[in-house]
C-alpha atoms as a PDB file:
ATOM      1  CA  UNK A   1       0.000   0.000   0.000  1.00  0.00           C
ATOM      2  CA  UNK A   2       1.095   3.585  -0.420  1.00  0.00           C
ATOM      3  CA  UNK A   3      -0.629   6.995  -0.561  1.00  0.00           C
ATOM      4  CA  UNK A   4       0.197  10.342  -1.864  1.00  0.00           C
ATOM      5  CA  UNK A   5      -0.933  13.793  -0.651  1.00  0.00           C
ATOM      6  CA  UNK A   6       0.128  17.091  -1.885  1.00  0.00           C
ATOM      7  CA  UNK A   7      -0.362  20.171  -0.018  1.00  0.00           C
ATOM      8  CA  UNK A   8      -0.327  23.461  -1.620  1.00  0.00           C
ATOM      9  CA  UNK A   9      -0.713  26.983  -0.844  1.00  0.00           C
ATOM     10  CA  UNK A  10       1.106  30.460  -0.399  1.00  0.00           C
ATOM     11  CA  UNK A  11       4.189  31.190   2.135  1.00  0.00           C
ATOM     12  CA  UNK A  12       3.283  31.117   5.579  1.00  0.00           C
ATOM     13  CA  UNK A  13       0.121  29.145   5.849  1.00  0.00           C
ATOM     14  CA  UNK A  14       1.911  26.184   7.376  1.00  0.00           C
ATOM     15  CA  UNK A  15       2.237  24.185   4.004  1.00  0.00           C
ATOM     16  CA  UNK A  16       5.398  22.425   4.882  1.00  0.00           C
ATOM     17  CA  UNK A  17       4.773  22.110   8.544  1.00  0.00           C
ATOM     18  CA  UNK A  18       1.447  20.485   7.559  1.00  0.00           C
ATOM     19  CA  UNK A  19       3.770  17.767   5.233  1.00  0.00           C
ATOM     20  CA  UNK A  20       6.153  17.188   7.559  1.00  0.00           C
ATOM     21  CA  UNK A  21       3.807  16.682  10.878  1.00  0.00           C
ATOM     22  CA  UNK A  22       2.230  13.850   8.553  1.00  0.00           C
ATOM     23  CA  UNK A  23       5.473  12.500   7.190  1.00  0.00           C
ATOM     24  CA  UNK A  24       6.740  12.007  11.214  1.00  0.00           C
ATOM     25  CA  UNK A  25       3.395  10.805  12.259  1.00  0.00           C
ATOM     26  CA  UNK A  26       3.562   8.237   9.521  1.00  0.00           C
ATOM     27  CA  UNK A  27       7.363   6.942  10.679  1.00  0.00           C
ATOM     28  CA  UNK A  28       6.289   7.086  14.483  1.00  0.00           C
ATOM     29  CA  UNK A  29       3.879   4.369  12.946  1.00  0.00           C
ATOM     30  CA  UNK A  30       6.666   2.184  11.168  1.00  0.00           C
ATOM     31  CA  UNK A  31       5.596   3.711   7.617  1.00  0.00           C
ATOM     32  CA  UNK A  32       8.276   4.402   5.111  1.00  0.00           C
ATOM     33  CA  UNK A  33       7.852   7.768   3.803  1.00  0.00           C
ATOM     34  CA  UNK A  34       9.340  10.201   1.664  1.00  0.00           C
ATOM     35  CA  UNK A  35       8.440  13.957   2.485  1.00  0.00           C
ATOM     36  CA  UNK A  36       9.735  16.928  -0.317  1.00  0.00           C
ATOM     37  CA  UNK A  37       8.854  20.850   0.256  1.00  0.00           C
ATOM     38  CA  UNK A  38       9.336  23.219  -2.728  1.00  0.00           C
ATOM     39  CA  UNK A  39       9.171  26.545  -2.312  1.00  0.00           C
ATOM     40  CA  UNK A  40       9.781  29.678  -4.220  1.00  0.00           C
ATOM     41  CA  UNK A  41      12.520  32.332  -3.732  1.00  0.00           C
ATOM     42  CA  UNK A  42      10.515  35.127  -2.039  1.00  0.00           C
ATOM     43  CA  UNK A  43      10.505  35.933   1.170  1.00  0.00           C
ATOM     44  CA  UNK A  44       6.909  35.932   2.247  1.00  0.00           C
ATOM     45  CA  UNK A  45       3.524  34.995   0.283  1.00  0.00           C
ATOM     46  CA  UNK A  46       5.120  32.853  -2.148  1.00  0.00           C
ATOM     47  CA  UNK A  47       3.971  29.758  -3.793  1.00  0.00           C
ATOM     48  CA  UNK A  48       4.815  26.466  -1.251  1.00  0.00           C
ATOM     49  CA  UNK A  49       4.140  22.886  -1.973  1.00  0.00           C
ATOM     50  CA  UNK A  50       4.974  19.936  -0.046  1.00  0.00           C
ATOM     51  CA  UNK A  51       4.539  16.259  -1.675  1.00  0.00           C
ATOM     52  CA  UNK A  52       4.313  13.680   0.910  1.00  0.00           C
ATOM     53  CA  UNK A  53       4.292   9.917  -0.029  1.00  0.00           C
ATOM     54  CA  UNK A  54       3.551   6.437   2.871  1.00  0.00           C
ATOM     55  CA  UNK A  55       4.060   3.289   2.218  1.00  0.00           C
ATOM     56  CA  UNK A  56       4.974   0.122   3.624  1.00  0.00           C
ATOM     57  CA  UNK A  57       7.825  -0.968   1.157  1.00  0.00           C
ATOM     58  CA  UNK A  58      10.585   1.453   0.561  1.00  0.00           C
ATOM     59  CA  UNK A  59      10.010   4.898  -1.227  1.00  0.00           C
ATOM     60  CA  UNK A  60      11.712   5.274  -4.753  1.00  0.00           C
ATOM     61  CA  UNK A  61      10.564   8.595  -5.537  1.00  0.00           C
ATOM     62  CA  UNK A  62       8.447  11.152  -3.918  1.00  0.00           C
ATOM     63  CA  UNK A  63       7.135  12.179  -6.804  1.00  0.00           C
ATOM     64  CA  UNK A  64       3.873  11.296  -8.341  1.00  0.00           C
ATOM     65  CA  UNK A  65       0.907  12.603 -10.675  1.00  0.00           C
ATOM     66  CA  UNK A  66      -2.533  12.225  -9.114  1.00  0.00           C
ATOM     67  CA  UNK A  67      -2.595  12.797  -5.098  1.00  0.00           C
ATOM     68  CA  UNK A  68      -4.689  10.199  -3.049  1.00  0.00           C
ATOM     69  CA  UNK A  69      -6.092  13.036  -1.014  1.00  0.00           C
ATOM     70  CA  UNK A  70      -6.582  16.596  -1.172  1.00  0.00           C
ATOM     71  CA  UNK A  71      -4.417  18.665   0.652  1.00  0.00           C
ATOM     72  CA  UNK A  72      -7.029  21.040   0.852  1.00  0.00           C
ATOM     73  CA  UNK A  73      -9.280  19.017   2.899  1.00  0.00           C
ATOM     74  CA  UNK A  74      -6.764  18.168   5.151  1.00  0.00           C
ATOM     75  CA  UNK A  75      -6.410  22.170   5.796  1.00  0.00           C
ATOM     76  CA  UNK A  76      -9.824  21.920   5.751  1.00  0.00           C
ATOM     77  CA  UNK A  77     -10.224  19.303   8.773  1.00  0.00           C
ATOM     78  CA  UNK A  78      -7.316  20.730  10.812  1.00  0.00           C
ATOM     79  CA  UNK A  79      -9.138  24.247  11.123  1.00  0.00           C
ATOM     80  CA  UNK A  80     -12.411  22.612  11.692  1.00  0.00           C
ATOM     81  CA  UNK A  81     -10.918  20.803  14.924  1.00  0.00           C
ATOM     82  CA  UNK A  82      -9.805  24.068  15.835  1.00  0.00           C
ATOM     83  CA  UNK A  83     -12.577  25.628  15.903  1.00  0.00           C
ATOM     84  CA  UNK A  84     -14.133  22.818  18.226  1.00  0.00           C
END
């Protein structure tokens, strides 16, 4: 089994935090993952991405074209716990 997500936004909405608290909550679990930010040169309100794959055989490549879940709804889910 593996899954993809990729999260996507602007600078400073916790894009790559979001990727990485997943990526470490999937290896506190014994997952293999592979976790990749990409960001753009300015300083504030650029574009940030964050591709974050889990699997239970080794990771080849991070990459991949269609995401298993939307980052969005993740965002989506996090704020709504929040606000609980």
């Amino acid at each position: 089994m593996q899954s993809e997500v990729m999260f996507a936004g602007f600078g400073g909405q916790g894009i790559l935090l979001i990727g990485k608290i997943l990526a470490e909550a999937a290896m506190e679990q014994g997952y293999e993952v592979g976790w990749v930010p990409s960001y753009g040169p300015e300083m504030r309100g650029g574009t940030a991405y964050c591709t974050v794959v889990i699997g239970e055989q080794d990771i080849i490549t991070a990459q991949f074209s269609i995401s298993d879940i939307s980052g969005q709804y993740l965002a989506d889910l996090a704020k709504a716990k929040q606000a609980n």
